[in-house]
Protein backbone atom coordinates (compact mmCIF):
# COMPACT_ATOMS: atom_id res chain seq x y z
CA UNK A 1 92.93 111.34 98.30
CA UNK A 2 90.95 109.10 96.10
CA UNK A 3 91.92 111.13 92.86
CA UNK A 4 95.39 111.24 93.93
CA UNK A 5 95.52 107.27 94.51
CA UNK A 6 93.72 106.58 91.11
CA UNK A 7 96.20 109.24 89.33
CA UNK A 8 99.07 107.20 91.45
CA UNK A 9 97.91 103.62 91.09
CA UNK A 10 97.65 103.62 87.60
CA UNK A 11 101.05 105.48 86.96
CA UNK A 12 102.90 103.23 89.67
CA UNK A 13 101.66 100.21 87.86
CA UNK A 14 102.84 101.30 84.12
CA UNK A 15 106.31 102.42 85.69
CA UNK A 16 107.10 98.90 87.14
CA UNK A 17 104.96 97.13 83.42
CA UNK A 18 107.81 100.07 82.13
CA UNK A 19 110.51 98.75 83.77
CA UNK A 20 110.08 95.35 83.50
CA UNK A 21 109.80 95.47 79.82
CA UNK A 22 113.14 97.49 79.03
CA UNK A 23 114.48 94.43 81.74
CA UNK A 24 112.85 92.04 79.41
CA UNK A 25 114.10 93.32 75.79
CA UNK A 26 117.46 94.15 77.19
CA UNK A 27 118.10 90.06 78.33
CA UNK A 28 116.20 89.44 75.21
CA UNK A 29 118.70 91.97 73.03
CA UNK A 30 121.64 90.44 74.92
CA UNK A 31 120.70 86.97 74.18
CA UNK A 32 120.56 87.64 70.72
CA UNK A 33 123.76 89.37 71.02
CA UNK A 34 125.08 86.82 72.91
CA UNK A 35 124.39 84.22 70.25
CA UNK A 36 125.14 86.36 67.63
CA UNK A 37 128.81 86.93 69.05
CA UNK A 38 129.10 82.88 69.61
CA UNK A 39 128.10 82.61 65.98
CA UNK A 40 130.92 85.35 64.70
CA UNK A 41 133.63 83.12 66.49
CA UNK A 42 132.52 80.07 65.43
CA UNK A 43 132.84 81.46 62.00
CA UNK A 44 136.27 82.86 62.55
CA UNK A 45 137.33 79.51 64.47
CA UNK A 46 136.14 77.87 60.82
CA UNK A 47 137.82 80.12 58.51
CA UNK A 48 141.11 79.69 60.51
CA UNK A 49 140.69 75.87 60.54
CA UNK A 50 140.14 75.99 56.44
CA UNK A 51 143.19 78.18 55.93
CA UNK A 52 145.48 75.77 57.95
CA UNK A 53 144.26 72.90 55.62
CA UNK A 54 144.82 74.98 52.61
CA UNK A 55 148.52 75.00 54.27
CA UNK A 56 148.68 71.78 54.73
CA UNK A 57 147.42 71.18 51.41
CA UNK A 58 150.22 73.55 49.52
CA UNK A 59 153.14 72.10 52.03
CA UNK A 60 152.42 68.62 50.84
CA UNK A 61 152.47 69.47 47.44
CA UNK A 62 155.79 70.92 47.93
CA UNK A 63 157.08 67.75 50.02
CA UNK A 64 155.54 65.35 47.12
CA UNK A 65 158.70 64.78 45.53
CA UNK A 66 160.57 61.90 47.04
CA UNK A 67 164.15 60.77 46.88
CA UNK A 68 165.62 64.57 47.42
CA UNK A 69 168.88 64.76 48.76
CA UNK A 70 170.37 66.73 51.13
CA UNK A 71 171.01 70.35 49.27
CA UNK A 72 167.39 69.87 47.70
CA UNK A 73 165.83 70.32 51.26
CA UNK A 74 167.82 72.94 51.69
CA UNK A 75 167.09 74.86 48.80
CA UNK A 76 163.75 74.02 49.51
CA UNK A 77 164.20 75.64 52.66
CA UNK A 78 166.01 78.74 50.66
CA UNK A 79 163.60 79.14 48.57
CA UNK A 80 160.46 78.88 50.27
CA UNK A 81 160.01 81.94 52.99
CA UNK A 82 156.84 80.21 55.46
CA UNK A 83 159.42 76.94 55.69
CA UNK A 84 161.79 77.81 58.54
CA UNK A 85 163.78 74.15 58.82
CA UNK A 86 162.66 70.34 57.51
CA UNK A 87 163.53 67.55 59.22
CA UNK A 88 163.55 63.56 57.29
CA UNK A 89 163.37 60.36 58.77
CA UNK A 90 163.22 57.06 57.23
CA UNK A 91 161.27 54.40 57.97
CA UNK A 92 163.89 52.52 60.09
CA UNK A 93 164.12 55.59 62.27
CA UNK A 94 167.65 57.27 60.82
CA UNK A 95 167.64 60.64 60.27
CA UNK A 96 167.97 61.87 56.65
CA UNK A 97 168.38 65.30 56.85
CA UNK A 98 169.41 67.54 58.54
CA UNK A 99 172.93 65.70 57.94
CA UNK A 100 174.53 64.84 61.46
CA UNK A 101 178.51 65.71 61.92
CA UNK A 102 180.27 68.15 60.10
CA UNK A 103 177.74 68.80 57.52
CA UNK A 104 175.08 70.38 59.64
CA UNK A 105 174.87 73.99 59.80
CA UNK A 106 174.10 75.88 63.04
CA UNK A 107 170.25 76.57 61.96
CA UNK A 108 169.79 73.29 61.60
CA UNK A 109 171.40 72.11 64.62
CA UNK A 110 169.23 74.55 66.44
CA UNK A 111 166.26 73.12 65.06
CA UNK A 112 166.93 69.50 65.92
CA UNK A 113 167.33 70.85 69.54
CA UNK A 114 163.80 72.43 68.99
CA UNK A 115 162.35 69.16 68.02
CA UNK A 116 164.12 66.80 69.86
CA UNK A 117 161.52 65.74 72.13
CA UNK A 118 159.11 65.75 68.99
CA UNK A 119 161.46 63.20 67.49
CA UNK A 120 161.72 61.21 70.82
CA UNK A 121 158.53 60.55 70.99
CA UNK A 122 157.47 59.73 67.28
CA UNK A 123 155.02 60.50 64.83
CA UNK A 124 151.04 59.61 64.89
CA UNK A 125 150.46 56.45 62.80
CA UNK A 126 147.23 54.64 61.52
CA UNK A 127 144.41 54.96 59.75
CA UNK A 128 143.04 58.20 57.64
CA UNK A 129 140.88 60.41 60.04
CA UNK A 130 140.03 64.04 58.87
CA UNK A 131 142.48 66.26 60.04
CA UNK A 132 140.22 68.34 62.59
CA UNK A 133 139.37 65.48 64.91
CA UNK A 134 143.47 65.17 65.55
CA UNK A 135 144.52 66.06 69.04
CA UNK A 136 148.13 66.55 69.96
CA UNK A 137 147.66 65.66 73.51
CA UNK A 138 145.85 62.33 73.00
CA UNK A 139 148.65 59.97 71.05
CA UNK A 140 146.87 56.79 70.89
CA UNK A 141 144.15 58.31 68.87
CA UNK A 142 143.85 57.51 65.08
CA UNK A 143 145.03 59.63 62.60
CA UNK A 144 145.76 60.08 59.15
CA UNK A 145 149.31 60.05 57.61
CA UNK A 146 150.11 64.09 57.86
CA UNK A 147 148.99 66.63 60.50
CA UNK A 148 149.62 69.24 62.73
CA UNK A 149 152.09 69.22 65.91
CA UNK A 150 152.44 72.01 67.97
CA UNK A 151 154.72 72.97 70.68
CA UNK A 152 156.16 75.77 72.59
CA UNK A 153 160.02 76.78 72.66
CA UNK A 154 161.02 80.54 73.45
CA UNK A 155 158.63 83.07 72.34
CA UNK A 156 155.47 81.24 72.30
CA UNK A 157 153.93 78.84 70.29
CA UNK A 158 155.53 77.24 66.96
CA UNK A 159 153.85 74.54 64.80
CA UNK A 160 155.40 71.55 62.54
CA UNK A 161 153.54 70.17 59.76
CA UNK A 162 154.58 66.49 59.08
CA UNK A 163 153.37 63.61 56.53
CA UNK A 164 154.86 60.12 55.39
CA UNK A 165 155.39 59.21 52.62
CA UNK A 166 154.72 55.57 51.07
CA UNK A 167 158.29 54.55 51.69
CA UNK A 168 157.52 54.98 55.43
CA UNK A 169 159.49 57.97 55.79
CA UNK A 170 158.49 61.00 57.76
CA UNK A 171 159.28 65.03 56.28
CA UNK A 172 158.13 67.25 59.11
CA UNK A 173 158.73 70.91 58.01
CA UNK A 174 158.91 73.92 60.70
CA UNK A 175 156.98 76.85 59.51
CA UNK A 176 158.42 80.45 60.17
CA UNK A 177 156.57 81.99 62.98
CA UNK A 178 156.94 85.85 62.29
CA UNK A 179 155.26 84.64 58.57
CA UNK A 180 152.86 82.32 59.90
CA UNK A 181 151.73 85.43 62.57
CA UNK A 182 151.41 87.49 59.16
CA UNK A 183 149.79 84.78 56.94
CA UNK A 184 147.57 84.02 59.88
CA UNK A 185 146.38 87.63 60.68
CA UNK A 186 145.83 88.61 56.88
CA UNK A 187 143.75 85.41 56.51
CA UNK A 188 141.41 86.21 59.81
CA UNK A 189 138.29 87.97 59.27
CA UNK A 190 138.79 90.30 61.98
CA UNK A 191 136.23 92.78 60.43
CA UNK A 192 134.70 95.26 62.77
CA UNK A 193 130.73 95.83 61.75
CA UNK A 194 128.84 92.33 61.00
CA UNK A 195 125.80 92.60 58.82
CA UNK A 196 124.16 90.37 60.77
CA UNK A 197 124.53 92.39 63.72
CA UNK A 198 122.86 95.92 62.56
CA UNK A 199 123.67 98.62 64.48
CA UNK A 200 125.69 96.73 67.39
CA UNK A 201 129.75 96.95 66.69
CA UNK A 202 132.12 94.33 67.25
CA UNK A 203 135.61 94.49 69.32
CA UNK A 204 137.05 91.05 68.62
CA UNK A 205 140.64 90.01 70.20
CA UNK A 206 143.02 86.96 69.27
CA UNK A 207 145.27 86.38 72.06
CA UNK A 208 147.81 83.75 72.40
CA UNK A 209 148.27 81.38 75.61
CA UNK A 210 150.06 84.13 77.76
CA UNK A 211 147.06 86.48 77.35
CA UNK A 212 148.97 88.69 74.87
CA UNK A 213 146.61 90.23 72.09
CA UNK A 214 148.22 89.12 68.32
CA UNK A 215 145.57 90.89 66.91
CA UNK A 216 141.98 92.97 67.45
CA UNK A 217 139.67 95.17 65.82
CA UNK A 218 137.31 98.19 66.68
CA UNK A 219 137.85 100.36 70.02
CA UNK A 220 138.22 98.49 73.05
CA UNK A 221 134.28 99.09 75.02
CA UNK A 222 134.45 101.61 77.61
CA UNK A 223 132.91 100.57 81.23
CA UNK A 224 129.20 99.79 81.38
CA UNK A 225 128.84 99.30 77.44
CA UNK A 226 129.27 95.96 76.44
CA UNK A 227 126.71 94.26 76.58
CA UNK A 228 128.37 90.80 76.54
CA UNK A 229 131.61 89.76 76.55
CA UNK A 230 132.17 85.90 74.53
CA UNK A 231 135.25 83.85 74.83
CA UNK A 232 136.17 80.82 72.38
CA UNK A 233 139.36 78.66 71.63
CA UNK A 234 140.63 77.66 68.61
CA UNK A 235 140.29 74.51 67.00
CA UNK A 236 143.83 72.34 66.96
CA UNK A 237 146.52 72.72 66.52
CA UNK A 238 145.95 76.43 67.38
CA UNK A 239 143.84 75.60 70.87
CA UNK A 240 146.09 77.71 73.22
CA UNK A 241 144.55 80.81 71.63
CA UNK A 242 141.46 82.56 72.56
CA UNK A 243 139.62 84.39 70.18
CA UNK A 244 137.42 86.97 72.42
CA UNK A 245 134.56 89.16 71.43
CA UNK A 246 132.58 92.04 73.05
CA UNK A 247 129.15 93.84 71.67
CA UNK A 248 128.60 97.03 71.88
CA UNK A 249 125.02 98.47 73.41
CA UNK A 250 122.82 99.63 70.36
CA UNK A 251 121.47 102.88 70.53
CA UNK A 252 117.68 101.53 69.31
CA UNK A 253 117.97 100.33 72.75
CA UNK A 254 118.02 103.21 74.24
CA UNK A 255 115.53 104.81 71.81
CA UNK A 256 113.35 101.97 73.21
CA UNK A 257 113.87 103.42 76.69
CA UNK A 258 113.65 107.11 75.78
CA UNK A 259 109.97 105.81 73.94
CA UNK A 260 108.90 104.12 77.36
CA UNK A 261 109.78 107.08 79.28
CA UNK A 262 107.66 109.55 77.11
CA UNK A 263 104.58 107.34 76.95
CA UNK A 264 104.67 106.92 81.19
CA UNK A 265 104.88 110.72 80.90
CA UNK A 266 101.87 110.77 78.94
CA UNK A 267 99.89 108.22 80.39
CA UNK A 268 100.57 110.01 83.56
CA UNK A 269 99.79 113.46 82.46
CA UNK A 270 96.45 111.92 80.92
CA UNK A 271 95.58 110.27 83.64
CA UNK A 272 96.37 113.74 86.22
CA UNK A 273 94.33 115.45 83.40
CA UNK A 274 91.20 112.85 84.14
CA UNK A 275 91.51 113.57 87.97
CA UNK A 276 91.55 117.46 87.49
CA UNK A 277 88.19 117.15 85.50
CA UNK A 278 86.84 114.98 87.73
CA UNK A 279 87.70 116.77 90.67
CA UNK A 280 85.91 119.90 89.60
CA UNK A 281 83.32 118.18 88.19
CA UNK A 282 82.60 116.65 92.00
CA UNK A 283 83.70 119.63 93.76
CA UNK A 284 81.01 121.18 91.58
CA UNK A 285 78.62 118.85 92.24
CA UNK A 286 79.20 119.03 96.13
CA UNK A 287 79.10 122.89 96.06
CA UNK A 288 76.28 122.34 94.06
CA UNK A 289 74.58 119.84 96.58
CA UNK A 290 75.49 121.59 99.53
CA UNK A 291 73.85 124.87 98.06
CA UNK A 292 70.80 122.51 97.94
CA UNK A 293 71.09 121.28 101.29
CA UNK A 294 71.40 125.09 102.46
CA UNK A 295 68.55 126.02 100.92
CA UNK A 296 66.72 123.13 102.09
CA UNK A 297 67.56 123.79 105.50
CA UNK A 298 66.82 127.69 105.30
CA UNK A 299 63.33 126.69 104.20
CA UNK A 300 63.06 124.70 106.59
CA UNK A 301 63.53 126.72 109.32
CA UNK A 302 61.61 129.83 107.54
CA UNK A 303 58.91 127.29 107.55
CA UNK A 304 58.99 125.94 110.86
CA UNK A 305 57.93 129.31 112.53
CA UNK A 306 54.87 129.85 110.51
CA UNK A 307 53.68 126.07 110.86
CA UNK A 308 53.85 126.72 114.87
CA UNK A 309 52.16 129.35 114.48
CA UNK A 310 48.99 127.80 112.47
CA UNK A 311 49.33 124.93 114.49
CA UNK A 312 48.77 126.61 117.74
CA UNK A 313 45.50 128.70 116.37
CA UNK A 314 44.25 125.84 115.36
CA UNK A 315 43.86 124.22 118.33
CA UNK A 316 43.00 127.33 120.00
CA UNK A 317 39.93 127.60 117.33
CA UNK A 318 39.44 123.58 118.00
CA UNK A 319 38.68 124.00 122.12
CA UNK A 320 36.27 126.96 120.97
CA UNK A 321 34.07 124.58 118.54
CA UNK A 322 31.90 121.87 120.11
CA UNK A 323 32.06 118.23 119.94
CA UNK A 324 29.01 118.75 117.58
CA UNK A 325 30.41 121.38 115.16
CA UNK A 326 30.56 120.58 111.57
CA UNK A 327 33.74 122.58 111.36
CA UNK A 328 35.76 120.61 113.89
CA UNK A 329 36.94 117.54 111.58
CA UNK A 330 38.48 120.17 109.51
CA UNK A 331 40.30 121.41 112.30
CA UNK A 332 41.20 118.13 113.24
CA UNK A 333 43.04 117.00 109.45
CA UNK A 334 44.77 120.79 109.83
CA UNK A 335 45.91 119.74 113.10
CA UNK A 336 47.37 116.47 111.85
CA UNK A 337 48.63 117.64 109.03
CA UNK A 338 50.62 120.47 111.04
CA UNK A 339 51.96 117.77 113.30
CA UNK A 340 52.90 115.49 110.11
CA UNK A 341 54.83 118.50 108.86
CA UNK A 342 56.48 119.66 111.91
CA UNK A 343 58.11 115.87 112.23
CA UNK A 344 59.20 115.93 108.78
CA UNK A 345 60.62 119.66 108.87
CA UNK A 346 62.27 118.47 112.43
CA UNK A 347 63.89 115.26 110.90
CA UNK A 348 65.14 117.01 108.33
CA UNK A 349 66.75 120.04 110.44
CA UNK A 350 67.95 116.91 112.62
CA UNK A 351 69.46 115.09 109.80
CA UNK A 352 71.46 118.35 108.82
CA UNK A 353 72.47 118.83 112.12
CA UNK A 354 73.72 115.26 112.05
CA UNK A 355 75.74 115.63 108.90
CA UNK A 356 77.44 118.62 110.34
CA UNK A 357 78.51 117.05 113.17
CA UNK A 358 76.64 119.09 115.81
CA UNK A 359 73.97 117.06 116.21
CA UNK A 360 73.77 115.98 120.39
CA UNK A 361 71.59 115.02 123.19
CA UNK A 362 70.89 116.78 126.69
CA UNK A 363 70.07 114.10 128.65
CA UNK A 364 67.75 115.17 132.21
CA UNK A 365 65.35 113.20 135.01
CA UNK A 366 61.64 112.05 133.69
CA UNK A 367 59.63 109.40 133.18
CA UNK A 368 59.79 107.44 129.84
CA UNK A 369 56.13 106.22 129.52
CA UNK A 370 54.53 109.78 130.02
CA UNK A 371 56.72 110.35 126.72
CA UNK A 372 55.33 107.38 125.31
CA UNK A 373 51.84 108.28 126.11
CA UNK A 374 52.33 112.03 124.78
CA UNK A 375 53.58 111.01 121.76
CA UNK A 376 50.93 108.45 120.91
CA UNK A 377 48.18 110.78 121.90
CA UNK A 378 49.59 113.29 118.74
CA UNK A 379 49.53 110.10 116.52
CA UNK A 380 45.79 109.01 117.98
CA UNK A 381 43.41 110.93 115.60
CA UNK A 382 45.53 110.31 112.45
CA UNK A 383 45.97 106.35 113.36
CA UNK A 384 42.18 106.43 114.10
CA UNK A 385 41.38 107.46 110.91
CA UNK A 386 43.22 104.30 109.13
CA UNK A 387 41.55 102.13 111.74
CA UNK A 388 43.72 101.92 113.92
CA UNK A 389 44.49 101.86 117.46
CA UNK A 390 47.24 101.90 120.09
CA UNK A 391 47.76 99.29 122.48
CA UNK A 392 49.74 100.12 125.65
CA UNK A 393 51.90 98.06 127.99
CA UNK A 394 53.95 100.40 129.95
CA UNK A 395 56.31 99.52 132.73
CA UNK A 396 59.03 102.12 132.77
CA UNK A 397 58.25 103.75 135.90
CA UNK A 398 61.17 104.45 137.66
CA UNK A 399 62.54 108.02 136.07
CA UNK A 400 65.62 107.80 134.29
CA UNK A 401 67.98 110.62 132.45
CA UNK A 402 67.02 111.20 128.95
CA UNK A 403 66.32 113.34 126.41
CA UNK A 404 62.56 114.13 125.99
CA UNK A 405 62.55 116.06 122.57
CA UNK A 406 65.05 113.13 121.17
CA UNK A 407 62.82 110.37 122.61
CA UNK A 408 59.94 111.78 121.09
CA UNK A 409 61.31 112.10 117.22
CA UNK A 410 62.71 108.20 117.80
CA UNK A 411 58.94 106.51 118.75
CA UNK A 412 57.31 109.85 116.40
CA UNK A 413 59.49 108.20 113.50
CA UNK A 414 58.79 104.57 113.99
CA UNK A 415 54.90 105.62 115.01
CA UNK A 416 54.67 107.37 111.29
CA UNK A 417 56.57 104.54 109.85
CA UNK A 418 53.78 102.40 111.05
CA UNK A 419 51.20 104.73 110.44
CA UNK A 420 52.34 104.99 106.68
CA UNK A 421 53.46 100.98 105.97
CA UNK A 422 50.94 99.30 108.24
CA UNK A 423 48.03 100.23 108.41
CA UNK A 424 46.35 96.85 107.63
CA UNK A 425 47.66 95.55 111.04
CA UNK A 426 44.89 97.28 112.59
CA UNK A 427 47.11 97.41 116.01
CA UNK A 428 50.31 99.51 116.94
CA UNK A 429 51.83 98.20 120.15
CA UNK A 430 54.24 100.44 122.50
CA UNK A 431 55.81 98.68 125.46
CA UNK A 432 58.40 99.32 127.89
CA UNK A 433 60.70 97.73 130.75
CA UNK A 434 63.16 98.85 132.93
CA UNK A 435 66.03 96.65 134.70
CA UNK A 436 69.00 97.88 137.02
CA UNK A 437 70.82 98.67 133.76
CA UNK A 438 68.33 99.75 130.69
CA UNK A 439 65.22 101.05 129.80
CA UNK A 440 64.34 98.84 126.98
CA UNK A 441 61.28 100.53 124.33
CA UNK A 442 59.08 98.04 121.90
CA UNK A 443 57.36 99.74 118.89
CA UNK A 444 55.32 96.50 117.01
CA UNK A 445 52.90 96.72 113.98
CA UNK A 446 50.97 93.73 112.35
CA UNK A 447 52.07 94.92 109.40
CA UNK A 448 53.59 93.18 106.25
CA UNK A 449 56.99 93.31 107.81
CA UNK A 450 60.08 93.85 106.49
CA UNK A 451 62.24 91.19 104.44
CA UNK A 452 65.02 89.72 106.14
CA UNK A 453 67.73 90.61 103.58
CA UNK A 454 66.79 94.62 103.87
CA UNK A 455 66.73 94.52 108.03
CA UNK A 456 69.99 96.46 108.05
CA UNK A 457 69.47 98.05 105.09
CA UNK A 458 66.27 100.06 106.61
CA UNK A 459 68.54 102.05 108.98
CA UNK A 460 70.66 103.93 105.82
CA UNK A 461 69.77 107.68 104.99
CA UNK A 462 67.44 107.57 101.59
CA UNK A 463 66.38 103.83 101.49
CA UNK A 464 63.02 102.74 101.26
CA UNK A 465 61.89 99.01 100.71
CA UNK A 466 60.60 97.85 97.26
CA UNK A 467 57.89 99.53 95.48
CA UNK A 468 55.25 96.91 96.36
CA UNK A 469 55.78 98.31 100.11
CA UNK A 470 56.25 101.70 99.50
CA UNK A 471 54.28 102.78 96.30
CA UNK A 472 51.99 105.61 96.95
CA UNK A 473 53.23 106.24 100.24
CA UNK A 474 55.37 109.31 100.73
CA UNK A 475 58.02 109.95 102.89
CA UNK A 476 62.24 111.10 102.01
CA UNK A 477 63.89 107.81 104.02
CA UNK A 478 65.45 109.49 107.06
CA UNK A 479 63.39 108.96 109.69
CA UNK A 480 65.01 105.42 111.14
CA UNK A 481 68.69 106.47 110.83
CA UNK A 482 67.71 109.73 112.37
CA UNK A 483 66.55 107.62 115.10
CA UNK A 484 68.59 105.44 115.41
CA UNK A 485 71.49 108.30 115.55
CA UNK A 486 69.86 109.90 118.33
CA UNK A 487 69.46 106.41 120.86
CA UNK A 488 73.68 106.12 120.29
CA UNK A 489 74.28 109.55 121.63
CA UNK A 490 72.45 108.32 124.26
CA UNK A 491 74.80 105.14 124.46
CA UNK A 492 71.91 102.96 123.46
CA UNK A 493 71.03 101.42 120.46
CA UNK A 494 67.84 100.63 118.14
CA UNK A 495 67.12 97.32 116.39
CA UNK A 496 65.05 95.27 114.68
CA UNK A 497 64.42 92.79 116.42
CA UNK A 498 62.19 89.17 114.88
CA UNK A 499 58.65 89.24 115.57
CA UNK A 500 56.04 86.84 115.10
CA UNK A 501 53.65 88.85 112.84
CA UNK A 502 54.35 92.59 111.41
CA UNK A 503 57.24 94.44 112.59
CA UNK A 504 59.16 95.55 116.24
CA UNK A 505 61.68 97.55 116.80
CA UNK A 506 63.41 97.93 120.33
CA UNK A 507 64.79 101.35 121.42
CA UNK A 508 67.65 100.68 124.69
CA UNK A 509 68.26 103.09 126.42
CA UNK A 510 70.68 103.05 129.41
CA UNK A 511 70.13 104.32 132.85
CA UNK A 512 73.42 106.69 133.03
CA UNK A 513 73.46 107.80 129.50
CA UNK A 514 77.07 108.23 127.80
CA UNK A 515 77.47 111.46 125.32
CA UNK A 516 79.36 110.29 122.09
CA UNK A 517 81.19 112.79 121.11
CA UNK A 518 80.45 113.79 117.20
């Protein structure tokens, strides 16, 4: 499960860094795009406003002349194909031409009809502006002495270019709309790929104020592929049409994603490729260890039977020798060193039981301090030797339900933990009390002690304190959480509890004893 989360972790995280960075660079694409697309209108919007002064430009060279009767405006008219009607006033507000009565052809009289409300209302007057700051819809605005005036009649939108002239007279001149559509639509730069754009294509629209399109370029964008869609007006006098552009998706975009994709792929098939090595490597290792512990366990118990067996001659052979027999202290260290070797094979048979999860207790009726006192007497000669001896204050009379052979390897490891680390106490101390509840068990040295920051520490399989404790003194850092192990299947507990000099630890042991199950 651990692989699997660091193979899953990893990958998770680089998807969502993934995604989140094709989110990024496509808002940062599109906003590019965006302002690209705002900059292409502009441009158009520009052009458009520079052709319409070029117009302006050539139609006031062609209304210069002054003093033209009434068949000169009309040839005019003839002979000029963008000029669809002129219309004169003089400066006291009659009309020149087109001539009123019987003179006035039908064209014309149409045209004054167009205009009438044009003429109603009057010209701009005032000072010289430049012509792209005039607005139509605000009157009282200053403006120069020619501009622009649109309006709508019939089909849509026309537009009248007007000027006076230093006599005060005012020549407004209707252009033709089906040749100022065509002028207009050959002068627009309508092209479809911008060079500034690389790969991404342009559909650009013109549409007049009813929404119809006069002109466009490039295939419409199907759905889901424009990226962004931009909308401008035009400058005056042409502000009732919209130019509109859309930008299509570039495919480096979706080279981008196709890249992401394949490098998640990888980093997750590198990273599956690091948890299959590693997993054999540590199944390996386990099989490996647990061969070890097999062994261990094998020789353990192949040793075990033999040890008895020397064991029991030996103290056979020690009753036949007399107090005063030069042989008997060697008897005595093989004796020891049996029972020093029996405890260590037993914790470490115990400890493997433990690990396999069959380790337990059988809990039956007897009397804790002839425990105490049989397990001290195996530790007497060896404690004797270091000086020491074994001070007794028992008071755990009443008999309670326990388990001998687990009572014995608890006070046999914390005897042979004294026996090893404190030997310059001089003293081992067992006690014992009973109450209505627990049968509590005091094992106390007057030893160096044991530092307050390892007083948990002690109880974990393998550790030993620091070197200045434990140099030269052997032992493979069991024994306590052995013991402990065995006082919780009884549904006690061992501590370490503060003493005033050396070392105590308290064994509890309760009076009905509860089995935890492994």
């Amino acid at each position: 499960m651990l692989l699997v989360l660091l193979v899953v972790l990893p990958t998770g995280l680089l998807a969502w860094l993934a995604i989140r960075g094709v989110r990024d660079e496509r808002a940062r694409v599109a906003g590019q795009l965006y302002a690209a697309a705002e900059s292409r209108l502009t441009d158009v919007d520009a052009r458009i406003e520079r052709w319409l002064e070029e117009k302006s430009g050539r139609l006031m060279d062609l209304t210069a002349s002054s003093g033209r009767d009434v068949e000169a405006w009309r040839d005019l008219v003839r002979t000029t194909p963008e000029i669809s009607q002129i219309v004169v006033r003089a400066a006291d507000g009659r009309l020149v031409h087109p001539p009123l009565g019987d003179a006035i052809s039908d064209a014309e009289s149409q045209f004054l009809v167009r205009i009438r409300r044009i003429l109603e209302g009057g010209f701009p007057s005032g000072p010289v502006e430049p012509i792209s700051q005039y607005d139509i819809s605000q009157r009282s605005r200053p403006v120069i002495d020619h501009g622009w005036v649109p309006w709508y009649w019939d089909e849509g939108l026309h537009l009248l270019f007007w000027r006076r002239d230093p006599a005060g007279s005012i020549i407004a001149i209707e252009l033709d709309r089906t040749r100022l559509m065509s002028d207009l639509l050959v002068a627009l730069p309508m092209e479809g790929d911008d060079s500034r754009s690389g790969a991404n294509l342009w559909h650009m629209a013109l549409e007049d104020s009813q929404g119809r399109v006069l002109s466009q370029t490039g295939s419409p964008m199907g759905e889901g592929e424009a990226v962004e869609t931009v909308e401008r007006r035009l400058s005056p006098p042409l502000g009732a049409w919209v130019l509109r552009a859309e930008v299509r998706s570039s495919s480096l975009g979706a080279l981008g994603i196709y890249l992401r994709v394949a490098g998640l792929i990888l980093a997750a098939a590198v990273l599956g490729g690091l948890a299959y090595v590693f997993h054999r490597e540590s199944s390996r290792e386990l099989r490996e260890a647990s061969e070890r512990v097999g062994f261990v366990n094998q020789v353990s118990h192949e040793l075990r039977t033999p040890l008895t067996n020397i064991r029991l001659y030996a103290e056979l052979l020690e009753r036949r020798l007399g107090e005063d027999d030069e042989n008997r202290s060697y008897l005595d260290i093989i004796v020891a060193e049996c029972s020093r070797l029996s405890r260590l094979i037993g914790n470490v048979l115990t400890f493997a039981r433990r690990n396999r999860g069959s380790l337990a207790v059988h809990p039956v009726e007897g009397s804790v301090d002839e425990t105490l006192r049989s397990v001290a007497a195996q530790f007497g000669p060896s404690l004797e030797a270091k000086g020491m001896e074994i001070g007794f204050d028992l008071a755990a009379t009443q008999p309670v339900p326990f388990d001998p052979d687990a009572l014995e390897q608890i006070v046999g490891n914390l005897l042979s933990n004294v026996e090893k680390y404190a030997a310059d106490g001089e003293v081992a101390e067992i006690s014992s009390r009973q109450n209505d509840r627990v049968t509590l068990i005091r094992v106390a040295d007057h030893g160096p002690g044991i530092p307050e920051d390892r007083e948990e520490s002690v109880f974990e399989p393998f550790v030993r304190l620091s070197d200045s404790l434990t140099e030269g003194v052997a032992g493979t850092g069991i024994g306590l959480s052995i013991a402990r192990e065995l006082a919780r299947l009884h549904g006690g507990e061992l501590r370490l509890v503060k003493a005033d000099r050396g070392t105590c630890f308290e064994l509890e042991l309760p009076k009905k004893p509860t089995r935890r199950p492994r």
